[in-house]
PDB file of N, CA and C in Angstrom:
ATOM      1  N   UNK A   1       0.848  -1.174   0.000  1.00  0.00           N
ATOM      2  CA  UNK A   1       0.000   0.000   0.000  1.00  0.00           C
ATOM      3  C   UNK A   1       0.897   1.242   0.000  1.00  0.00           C
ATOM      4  N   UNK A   2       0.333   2.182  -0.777  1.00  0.00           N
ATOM      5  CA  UNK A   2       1.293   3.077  -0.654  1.00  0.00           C
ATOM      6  C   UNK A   2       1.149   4.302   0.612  1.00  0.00           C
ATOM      7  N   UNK A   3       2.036   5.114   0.066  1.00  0.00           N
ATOM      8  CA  UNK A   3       1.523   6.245   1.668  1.00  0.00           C
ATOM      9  C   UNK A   3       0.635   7.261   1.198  1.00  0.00           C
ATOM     10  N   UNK A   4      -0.250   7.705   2.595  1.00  0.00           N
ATOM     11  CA  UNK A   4      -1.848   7.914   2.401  1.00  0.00           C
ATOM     12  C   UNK A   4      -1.204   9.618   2.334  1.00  0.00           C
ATOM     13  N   UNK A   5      -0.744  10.415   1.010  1.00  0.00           N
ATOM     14  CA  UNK A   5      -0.660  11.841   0.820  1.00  0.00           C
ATOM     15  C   UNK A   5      -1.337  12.702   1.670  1.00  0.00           C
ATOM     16  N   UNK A   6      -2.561  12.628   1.405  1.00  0.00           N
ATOM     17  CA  UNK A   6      -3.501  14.045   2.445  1.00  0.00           C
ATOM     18  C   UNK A   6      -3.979  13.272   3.712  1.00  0.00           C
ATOM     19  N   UNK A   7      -3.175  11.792   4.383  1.00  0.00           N
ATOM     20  CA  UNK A   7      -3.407  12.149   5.580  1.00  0.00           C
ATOM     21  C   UNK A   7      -1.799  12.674   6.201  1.00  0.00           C
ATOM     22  N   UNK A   8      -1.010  12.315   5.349  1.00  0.00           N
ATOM     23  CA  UNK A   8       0.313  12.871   5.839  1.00  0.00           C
ATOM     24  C   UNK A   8       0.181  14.066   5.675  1.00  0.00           C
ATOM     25  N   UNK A   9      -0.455  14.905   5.073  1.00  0.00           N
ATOM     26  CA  UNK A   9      -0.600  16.187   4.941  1.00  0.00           C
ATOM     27  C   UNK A   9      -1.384  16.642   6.391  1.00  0.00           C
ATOM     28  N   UNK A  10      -2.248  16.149   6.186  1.00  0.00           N
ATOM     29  CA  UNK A  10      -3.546  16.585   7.731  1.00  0.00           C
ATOM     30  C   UNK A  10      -2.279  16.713   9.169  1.00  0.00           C
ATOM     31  N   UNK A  11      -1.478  15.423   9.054  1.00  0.00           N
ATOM     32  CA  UNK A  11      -0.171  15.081   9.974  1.00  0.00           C
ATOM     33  C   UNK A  11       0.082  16.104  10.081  1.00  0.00           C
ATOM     34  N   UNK A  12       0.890  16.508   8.743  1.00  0.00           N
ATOM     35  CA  UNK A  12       1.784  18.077   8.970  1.00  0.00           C
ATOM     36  C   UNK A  12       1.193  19.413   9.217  1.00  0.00           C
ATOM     37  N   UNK A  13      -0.102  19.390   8.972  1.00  0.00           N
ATOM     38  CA  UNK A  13      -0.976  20.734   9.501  1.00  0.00           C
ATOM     39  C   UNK A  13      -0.760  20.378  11.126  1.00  0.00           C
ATOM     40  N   UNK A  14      -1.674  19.948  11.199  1.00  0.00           N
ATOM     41  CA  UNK A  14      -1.838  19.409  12.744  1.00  0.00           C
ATOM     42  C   UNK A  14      -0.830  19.508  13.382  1.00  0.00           C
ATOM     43  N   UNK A  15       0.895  19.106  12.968  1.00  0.00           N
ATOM     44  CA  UNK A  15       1.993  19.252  13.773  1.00  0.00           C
ATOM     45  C   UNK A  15       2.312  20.861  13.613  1.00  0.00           C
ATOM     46  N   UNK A  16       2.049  21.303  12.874  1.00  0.00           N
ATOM     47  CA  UNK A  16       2.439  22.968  12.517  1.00  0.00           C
ATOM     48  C   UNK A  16       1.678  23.826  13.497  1.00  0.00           C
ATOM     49  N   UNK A  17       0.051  23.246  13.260  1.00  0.00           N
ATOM     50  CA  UNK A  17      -0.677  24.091  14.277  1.00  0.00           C
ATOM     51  C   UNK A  17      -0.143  23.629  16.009  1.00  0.00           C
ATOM     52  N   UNK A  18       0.016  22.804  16.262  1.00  0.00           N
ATOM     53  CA  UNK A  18       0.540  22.138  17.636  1.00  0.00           C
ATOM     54  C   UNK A  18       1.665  22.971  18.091  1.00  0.00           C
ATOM     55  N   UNK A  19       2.245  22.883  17.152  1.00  0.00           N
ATOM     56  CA  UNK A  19       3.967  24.027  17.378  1.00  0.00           C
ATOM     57  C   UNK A  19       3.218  25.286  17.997  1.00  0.00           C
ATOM     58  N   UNK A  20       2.631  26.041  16.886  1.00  0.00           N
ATOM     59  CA  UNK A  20       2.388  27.539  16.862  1.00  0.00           C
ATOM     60  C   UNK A  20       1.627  27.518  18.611  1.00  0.00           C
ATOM     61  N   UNK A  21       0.616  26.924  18.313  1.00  0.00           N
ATOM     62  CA  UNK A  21      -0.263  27.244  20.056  1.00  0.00           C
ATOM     63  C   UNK A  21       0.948  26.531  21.012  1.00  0.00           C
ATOM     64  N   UNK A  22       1.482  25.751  20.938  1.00  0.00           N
ATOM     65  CA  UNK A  22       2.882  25.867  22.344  1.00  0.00           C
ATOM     66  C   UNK A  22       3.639  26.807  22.306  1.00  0.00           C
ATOM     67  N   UNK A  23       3.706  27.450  20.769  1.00  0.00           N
ATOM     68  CA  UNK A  23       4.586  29.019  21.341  1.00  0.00           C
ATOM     69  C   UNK A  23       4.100  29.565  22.000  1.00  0.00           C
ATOM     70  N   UNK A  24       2.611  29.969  21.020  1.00  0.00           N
ATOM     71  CA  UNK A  24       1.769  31.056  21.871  1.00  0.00           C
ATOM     72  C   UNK A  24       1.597  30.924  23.464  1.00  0.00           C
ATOM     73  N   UNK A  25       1.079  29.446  23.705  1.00  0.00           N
ATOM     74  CA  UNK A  25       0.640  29.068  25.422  1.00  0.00           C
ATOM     75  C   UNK A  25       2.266  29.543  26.158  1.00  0.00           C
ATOM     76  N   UNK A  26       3.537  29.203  25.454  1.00  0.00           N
ATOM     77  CA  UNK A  26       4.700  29.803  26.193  1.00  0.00           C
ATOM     78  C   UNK A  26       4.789  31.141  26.162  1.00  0.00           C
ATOM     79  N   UNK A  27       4.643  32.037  25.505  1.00  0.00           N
ATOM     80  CA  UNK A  27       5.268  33.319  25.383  1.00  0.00           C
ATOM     81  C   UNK A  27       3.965  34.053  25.694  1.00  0.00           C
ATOM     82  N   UNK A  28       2.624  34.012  25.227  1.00  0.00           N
ATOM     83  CA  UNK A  28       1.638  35.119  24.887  1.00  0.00           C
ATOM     84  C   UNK A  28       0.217  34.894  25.684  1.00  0.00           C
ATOM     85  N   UNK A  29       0.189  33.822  25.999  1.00  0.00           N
ATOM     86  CA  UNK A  29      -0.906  33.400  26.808  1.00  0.00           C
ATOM     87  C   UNK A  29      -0.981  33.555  28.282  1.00  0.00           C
ATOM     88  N   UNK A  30      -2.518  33.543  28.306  1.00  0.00           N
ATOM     89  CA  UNK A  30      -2.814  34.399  29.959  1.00  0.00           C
ATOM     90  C   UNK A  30      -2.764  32.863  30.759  1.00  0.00           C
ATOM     91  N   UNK A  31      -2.465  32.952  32.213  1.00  0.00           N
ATOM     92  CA  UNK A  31      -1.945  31.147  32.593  1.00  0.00           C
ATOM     93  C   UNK A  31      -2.877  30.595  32.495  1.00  0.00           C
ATOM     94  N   UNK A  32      -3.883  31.093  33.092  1.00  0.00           N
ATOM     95  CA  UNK A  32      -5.491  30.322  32.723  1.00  0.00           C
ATOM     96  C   UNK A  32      -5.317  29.342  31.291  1.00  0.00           C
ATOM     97  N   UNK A  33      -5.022  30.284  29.999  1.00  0.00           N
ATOM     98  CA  UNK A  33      -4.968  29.764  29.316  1.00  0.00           C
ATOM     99  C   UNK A  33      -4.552  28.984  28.629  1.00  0.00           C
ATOM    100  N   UNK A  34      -2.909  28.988  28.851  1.00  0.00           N
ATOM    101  CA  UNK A  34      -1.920  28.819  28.539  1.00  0.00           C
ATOM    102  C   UNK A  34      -1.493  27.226  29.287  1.00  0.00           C
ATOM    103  N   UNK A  35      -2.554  26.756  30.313  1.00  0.00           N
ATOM    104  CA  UNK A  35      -2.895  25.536  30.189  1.00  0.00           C
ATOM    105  C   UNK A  35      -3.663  24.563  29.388  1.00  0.00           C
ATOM    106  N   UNK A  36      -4.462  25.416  29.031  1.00  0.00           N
ATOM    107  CA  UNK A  36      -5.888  24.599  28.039  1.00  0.00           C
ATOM    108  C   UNK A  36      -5.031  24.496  26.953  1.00  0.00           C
ATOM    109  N   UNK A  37      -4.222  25.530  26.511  1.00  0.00           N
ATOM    110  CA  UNK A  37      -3.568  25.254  24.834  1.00  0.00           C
ATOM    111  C   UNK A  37      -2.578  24.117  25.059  1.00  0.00           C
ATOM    112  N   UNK A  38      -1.753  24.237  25.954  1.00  0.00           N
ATOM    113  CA  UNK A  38      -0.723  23.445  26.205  1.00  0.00           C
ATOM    114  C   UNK A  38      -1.310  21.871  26.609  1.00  0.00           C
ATOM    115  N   UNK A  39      -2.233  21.745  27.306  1.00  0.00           N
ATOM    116  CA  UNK A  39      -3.123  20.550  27.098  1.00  0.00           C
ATOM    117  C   UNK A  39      -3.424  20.269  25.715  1.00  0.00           C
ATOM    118  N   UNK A  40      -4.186  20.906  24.683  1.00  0.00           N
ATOM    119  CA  UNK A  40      -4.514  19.982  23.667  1.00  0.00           C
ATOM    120  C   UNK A  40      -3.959  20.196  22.781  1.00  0.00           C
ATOM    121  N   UNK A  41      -2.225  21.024  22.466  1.00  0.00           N
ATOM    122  CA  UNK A  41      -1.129  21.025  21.686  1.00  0.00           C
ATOM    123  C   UNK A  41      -0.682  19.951  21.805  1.00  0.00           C
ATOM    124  N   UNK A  42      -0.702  19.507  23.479  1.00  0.00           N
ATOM    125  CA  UNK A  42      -0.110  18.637  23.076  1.00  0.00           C
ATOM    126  C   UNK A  42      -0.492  16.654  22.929  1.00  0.00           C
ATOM    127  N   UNK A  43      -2.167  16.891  23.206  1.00  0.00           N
ATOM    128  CA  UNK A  43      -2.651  15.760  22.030  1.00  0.00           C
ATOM    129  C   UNK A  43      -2.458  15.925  20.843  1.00  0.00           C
ATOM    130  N   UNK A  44      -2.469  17.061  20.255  1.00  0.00           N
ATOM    131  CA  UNK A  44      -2.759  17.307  18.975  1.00  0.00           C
ATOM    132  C   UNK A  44      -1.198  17.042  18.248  1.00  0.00           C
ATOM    133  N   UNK A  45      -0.448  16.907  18.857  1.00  0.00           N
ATOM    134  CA  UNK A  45       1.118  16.991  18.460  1.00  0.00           C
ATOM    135  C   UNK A  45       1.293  15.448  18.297  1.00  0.00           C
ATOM    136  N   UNK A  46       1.302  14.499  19.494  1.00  0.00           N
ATOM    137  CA  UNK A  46       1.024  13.319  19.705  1.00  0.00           C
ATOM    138  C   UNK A  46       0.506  12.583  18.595  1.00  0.00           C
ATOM    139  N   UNK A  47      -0.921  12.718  18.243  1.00  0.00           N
ATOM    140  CA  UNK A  47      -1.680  12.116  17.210  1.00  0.00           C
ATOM    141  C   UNK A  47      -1.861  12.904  15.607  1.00  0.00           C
ATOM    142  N   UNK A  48      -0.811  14.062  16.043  1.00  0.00           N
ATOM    143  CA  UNK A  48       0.005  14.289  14.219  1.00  0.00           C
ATOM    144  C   UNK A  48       1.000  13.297  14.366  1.00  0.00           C
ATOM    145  N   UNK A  49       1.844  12.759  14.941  1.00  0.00           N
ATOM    146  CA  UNK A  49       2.645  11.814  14.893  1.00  0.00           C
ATOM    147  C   UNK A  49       2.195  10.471  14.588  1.00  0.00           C
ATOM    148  N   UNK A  50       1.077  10.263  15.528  1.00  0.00           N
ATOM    149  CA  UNK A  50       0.628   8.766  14.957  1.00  0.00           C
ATOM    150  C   UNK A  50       0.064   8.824  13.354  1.00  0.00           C
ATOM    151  N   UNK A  51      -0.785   9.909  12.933  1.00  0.00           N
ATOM    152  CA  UNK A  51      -1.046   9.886  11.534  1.00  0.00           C
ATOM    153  C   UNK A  51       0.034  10.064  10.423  1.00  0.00           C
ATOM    154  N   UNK A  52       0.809  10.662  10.888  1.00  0.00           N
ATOM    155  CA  UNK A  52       1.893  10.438   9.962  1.00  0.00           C
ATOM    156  C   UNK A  52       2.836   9.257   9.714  1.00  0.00           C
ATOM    157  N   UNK A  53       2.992   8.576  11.322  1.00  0.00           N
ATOM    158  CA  UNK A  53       3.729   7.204  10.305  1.00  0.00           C
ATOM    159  C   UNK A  53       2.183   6.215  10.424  1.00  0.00           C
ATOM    160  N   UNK A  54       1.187   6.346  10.645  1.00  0.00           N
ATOM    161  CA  UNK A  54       0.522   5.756  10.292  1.00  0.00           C
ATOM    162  C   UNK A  54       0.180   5.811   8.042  1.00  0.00           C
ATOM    163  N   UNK A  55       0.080   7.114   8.238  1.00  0.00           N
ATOM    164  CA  UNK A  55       0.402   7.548   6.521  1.00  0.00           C
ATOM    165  C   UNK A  55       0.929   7.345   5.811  1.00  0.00           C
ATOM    166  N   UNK A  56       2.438   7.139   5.886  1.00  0.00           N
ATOM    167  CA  UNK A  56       3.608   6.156   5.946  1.00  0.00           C
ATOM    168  C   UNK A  56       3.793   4.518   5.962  1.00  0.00           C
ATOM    169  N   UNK A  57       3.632   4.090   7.425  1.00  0.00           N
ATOM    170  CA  UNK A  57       3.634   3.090   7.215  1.00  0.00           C
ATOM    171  C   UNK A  57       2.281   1.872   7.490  1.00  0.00           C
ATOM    172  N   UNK A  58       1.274   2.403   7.530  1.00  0.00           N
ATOM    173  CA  UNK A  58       0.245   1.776   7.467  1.00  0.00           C
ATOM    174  C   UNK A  58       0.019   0.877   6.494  1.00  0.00           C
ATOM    175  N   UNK A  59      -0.544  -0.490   6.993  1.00  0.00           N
ATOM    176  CA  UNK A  59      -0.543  -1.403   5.768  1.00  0.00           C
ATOM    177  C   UNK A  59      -2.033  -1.763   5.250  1.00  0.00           C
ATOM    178  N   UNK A  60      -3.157  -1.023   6.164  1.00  0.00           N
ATOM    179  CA  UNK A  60      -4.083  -1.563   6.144  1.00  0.00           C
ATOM    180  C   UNK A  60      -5.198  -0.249   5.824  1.00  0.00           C
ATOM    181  N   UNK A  61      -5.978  -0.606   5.048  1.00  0.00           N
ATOM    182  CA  UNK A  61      -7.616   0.498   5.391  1.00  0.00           C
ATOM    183  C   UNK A  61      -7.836   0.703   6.426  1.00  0.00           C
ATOM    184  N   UNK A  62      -7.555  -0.041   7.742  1.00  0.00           N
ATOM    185  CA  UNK A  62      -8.251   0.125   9.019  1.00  0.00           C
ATOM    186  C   UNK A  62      -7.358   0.908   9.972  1.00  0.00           C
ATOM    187  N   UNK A  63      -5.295   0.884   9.524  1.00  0.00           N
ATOM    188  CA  UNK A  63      -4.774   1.413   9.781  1.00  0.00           C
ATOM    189  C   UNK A  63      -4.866   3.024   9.376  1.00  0.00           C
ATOM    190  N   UNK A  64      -5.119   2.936   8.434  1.00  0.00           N
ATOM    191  CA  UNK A  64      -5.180   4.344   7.921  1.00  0.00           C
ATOM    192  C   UNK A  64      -6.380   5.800   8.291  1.00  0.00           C
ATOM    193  N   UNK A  65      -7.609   4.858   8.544  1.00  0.00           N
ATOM    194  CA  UNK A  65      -8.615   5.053   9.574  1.00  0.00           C
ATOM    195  C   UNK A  65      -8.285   5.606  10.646  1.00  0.00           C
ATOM    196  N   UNK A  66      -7.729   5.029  11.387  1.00  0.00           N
ATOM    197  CA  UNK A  66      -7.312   5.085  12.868  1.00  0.00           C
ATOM    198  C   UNK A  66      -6.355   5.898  12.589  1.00  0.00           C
ATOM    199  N   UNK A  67      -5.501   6.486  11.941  1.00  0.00           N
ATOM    200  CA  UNK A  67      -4.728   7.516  11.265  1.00  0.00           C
ATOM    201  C   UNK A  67      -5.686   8.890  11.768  1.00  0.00           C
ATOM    202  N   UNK A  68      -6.762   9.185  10.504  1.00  0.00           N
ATOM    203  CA  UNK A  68      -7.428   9.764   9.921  1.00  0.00           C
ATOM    204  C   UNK A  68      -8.527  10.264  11.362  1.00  0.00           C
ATOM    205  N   UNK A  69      -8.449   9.249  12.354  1.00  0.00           N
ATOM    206  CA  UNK A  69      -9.855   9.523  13.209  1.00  0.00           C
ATOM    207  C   UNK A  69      -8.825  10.341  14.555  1.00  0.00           C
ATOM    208  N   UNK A  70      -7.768   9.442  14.845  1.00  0.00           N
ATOM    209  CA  UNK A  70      -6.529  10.002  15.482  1.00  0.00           C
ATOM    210  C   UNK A  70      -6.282  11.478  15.728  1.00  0.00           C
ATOM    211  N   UNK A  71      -5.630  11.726  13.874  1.00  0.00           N
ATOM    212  CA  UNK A  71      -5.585  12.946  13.805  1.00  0.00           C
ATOM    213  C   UNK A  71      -6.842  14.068  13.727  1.00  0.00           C
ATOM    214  N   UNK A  72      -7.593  13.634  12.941  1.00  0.00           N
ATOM    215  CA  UNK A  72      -9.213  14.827  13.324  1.00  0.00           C
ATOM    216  C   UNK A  72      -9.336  14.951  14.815  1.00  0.00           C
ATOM    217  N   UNK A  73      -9.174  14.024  15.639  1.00  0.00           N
ATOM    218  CA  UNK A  73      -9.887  13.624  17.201  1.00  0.00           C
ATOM    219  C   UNK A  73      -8.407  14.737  17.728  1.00  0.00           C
ATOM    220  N   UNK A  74      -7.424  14.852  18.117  1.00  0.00           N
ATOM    221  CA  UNK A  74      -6.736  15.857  17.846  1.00  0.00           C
ATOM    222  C   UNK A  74      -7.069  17.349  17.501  1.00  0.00           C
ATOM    223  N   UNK A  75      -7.177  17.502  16.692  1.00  0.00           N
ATOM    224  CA  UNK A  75      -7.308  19.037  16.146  1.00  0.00           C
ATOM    225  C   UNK A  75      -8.817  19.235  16.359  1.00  0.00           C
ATOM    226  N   UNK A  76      -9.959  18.539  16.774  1.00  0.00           N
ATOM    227  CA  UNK A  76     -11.223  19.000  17.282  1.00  0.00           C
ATOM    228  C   UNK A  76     -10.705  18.776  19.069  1.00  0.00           C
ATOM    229  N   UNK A  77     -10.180  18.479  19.519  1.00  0.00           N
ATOM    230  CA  UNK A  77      -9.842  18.216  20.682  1.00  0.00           C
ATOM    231  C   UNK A  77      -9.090  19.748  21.198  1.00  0.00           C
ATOM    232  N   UNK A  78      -8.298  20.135  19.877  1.00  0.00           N
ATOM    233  CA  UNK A  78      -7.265  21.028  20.481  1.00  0.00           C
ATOM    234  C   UNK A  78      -8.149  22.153  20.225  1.00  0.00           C
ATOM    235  N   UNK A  79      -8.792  22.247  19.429  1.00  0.00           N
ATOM    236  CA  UNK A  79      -9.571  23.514  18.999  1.00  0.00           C
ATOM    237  C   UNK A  79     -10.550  23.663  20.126  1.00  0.00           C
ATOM    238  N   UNK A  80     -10.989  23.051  20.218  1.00  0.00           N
ATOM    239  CA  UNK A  80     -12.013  23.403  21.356  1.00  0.00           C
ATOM    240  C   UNK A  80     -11.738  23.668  22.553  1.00  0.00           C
ATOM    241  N   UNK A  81     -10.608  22.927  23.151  1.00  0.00           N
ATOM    242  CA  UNK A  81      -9.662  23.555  24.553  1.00  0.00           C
ATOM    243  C   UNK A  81      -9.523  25.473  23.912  1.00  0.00           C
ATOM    244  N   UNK A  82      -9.171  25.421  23.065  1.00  0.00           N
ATOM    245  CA  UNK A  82      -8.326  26.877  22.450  1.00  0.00           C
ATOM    246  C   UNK A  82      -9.535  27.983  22.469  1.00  0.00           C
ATOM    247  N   UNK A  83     -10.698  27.281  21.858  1.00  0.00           N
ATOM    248  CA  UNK A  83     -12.049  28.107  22.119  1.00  0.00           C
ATOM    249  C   UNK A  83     -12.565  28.460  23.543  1.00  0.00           C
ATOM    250  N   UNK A  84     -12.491  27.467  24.432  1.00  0.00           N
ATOM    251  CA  UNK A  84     -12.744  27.822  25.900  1.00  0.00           C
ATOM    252  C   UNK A  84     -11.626  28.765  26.303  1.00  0.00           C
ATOM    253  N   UNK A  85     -10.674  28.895  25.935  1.00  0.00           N
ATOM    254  CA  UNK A  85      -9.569  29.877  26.170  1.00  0.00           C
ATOM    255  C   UNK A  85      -9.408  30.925  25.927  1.00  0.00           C
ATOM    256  N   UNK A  86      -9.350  30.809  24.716  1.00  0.00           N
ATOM    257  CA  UNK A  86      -9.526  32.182  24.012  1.00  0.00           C
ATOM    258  C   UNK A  86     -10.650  32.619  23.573  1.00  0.00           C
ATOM    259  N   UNK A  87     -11.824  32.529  23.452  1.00  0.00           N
ATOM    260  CA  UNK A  87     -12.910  32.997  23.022  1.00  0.00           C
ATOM    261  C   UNK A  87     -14.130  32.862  24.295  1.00  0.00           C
ATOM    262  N   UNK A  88     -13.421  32.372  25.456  1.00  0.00           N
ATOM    263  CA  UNK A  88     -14.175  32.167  26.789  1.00  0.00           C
ATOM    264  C   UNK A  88     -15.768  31.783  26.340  1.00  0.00           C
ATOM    265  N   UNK A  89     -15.507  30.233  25.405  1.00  0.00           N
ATOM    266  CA  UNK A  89     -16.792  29.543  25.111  1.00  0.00           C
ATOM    267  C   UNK A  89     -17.318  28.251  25.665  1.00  0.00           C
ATOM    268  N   UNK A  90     -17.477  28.030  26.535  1.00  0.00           N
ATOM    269  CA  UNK A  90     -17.338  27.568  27.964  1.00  0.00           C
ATOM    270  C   UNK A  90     -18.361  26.409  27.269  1.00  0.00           C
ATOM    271  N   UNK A  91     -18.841  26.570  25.874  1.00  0.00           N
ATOM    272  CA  UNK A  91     -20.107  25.687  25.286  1.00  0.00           C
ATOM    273  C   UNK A  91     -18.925  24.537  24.559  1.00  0.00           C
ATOM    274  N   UNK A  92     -17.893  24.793  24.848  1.00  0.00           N
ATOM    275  CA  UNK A  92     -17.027  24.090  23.195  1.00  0.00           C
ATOM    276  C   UNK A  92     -16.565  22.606  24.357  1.00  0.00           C
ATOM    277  N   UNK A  93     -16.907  22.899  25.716  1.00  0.00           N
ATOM    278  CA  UNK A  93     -16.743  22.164  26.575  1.00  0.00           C
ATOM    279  C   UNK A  93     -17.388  20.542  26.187  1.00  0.00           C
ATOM    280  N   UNK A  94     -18.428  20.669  25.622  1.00  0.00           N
ATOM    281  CA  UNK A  94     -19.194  19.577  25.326  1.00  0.00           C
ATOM    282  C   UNK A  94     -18.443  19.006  23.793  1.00  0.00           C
ATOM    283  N   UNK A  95     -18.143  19.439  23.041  1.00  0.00           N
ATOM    284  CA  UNK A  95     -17.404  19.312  22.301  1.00  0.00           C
ATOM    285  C   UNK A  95     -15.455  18.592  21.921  1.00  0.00           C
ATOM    286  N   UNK A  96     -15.119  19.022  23.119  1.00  0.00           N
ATOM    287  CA  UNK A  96     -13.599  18.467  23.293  1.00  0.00           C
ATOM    288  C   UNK A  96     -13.820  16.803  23.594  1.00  0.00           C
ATOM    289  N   UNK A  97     -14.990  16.236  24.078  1.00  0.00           N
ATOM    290  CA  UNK A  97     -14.627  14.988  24.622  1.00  0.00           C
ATOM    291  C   UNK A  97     -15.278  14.231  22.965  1.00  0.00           C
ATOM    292  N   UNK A  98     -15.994  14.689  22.218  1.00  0.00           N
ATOM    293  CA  UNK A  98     -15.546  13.968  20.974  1.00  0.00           C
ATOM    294  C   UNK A  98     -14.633  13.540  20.074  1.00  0.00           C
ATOM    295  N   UNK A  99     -14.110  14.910  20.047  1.00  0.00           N
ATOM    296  CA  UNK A  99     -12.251  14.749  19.635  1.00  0.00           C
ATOM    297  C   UNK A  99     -11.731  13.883  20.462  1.00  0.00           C
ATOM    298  N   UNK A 100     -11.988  13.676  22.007  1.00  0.00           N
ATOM    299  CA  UNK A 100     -11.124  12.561  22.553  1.00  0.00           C
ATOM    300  C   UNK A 100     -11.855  11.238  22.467  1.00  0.00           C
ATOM    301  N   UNK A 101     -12.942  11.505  21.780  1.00  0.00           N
ATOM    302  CA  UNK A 101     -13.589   9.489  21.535  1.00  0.00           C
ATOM    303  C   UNK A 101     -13.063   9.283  20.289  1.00  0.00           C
ATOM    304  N   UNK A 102     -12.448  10.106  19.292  1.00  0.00           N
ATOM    305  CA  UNK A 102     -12.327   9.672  17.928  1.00  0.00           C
ATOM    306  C   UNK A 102     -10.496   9.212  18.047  1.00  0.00           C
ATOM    307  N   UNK A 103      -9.720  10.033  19.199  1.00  0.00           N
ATOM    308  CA  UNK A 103      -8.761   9.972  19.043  1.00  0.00           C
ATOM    309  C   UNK A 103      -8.379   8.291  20.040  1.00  0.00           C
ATOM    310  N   UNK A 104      -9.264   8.070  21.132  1.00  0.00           N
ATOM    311  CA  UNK A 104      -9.536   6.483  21.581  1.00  0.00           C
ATOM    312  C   UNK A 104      -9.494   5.712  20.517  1.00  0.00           C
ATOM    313  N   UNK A 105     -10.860   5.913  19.589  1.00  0.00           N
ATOM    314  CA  UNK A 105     -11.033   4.725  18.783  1.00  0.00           C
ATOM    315  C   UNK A 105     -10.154   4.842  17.418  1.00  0.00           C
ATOM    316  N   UNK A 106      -9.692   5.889  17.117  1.00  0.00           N
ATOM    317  CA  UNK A 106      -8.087   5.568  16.440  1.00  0.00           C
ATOM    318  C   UNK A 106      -7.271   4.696  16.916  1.00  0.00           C
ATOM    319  N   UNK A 107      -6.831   4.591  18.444  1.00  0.00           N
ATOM    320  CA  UNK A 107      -6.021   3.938  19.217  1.00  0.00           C
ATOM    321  C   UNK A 107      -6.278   1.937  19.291  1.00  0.00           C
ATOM    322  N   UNK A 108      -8.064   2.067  19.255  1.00  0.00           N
ATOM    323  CA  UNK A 108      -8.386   0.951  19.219  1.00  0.00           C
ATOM    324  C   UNK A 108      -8.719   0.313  18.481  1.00  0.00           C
ATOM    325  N   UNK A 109      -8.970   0.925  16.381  1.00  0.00           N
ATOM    326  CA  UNK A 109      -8.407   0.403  15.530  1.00  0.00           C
ATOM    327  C   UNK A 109      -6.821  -0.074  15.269  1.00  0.00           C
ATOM    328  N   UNK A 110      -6.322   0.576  15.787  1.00  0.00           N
ATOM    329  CA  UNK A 110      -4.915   0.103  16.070  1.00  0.00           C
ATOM    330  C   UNK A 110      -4.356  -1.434  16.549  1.00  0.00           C
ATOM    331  N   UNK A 111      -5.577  -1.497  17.987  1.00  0.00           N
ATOM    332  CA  UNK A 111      -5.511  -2.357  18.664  1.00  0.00           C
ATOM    333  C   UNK A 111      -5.941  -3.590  18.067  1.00  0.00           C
ATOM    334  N   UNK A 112      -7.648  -3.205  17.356  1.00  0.00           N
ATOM    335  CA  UNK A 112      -8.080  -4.989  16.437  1.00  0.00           C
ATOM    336  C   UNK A 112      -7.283  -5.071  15.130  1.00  0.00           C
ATOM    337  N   UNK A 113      -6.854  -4.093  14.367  1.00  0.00           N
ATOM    338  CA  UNK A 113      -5.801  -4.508  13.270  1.00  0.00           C
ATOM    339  C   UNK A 113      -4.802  -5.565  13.619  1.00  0.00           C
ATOM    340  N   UNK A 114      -4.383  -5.021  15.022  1.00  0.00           N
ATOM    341  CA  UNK A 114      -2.856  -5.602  15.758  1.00  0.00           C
ATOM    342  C   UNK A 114      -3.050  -7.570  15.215  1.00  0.00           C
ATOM    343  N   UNK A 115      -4.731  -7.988  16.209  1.00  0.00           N
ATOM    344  CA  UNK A 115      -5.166  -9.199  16.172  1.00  0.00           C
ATOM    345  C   UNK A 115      -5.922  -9.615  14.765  1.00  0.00           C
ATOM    346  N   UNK A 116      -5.282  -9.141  13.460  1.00  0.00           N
ATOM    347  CA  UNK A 116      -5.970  -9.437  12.250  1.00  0.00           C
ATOM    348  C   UNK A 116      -5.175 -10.702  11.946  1.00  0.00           C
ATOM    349  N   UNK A 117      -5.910 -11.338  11.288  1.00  0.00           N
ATOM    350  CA  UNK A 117      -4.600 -12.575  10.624  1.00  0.00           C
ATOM    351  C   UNK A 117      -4.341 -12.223   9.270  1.00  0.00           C
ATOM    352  N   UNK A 118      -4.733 -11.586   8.543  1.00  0.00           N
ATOM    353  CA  UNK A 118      -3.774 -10.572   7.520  1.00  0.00           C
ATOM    354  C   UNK A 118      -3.977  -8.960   7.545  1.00  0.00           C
ATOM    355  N   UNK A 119      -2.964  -8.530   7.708  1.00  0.00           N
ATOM    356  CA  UNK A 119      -2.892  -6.920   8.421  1.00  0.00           C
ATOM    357  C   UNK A 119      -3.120  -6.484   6.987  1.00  0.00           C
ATOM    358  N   UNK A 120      -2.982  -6.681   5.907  1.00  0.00           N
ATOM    359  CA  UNK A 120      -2.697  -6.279   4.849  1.00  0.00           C
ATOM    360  C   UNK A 120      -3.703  -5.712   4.096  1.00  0.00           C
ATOM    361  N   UNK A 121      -4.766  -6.740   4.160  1.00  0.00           N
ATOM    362  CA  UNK A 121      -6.104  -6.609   4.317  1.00  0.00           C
ATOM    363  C   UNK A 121      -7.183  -6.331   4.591  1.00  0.00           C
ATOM    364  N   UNK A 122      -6.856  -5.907   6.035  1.00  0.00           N
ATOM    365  CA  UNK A 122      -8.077  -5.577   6.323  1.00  0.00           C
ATOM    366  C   UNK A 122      -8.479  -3.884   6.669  1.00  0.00           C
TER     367      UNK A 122
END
């Protein structure tokens, strides 16, 4: 299989945006805040990593999935910490724990691929 282009791309957004809000939460952010960013920079940094060598070296549709759900679950995860922060939207609250069910069940496609009897496949 070859490597999955626009999720390695999504990877490298996601790691770019992750960078920028840990500058900001270091240098420019109020502390209040400057926890919430630094919290979901750094999921969001984390699971640009898994989508990218998942993008890379993924052998499977189901790997690539779990890529794809990883990294979205990430950047809706981080965005919405960033909205309660900076935009004091205290509603986006209900929102962050989806990004963290998509970025689970990335983890746990991971996990039934692991027990496939052809990874290749499925």
């Amino acid at each position: 299989m070859s490597p999955d282009r626009k999720l390695l791309a999504f990877a490298g957004f996601n790691g770019a945006m992750a960078v920028a809000l840990g500058a900001f939460a270091a240098h420019g952010a109020a502390p209040a805040v400057k926890t919430l960013l630094t919290t979901g920079g750094h999921y969001q940094m984390v699971h640009a990593a898994l989508a990218a060598a998942l993008a890379l070296f993924g052998s499977s549709r189901r790997l690539h999935l779990a890529g794809w759900l990883a990294s979205a679950g990430g950047l809706v995860f981080c965005v919405a910490l960033a909205m309660i922060g900076l935009l004091s939207l205290p509603v986006m609250g209900a929102v962050a724990p989806v990004g963290g069910a998509m970025m689970i069940a990335g983890w746990l496609l991971i996990l039934f691929a692991a027990f496939q009897s052809n990874l290749a496949k499925t």
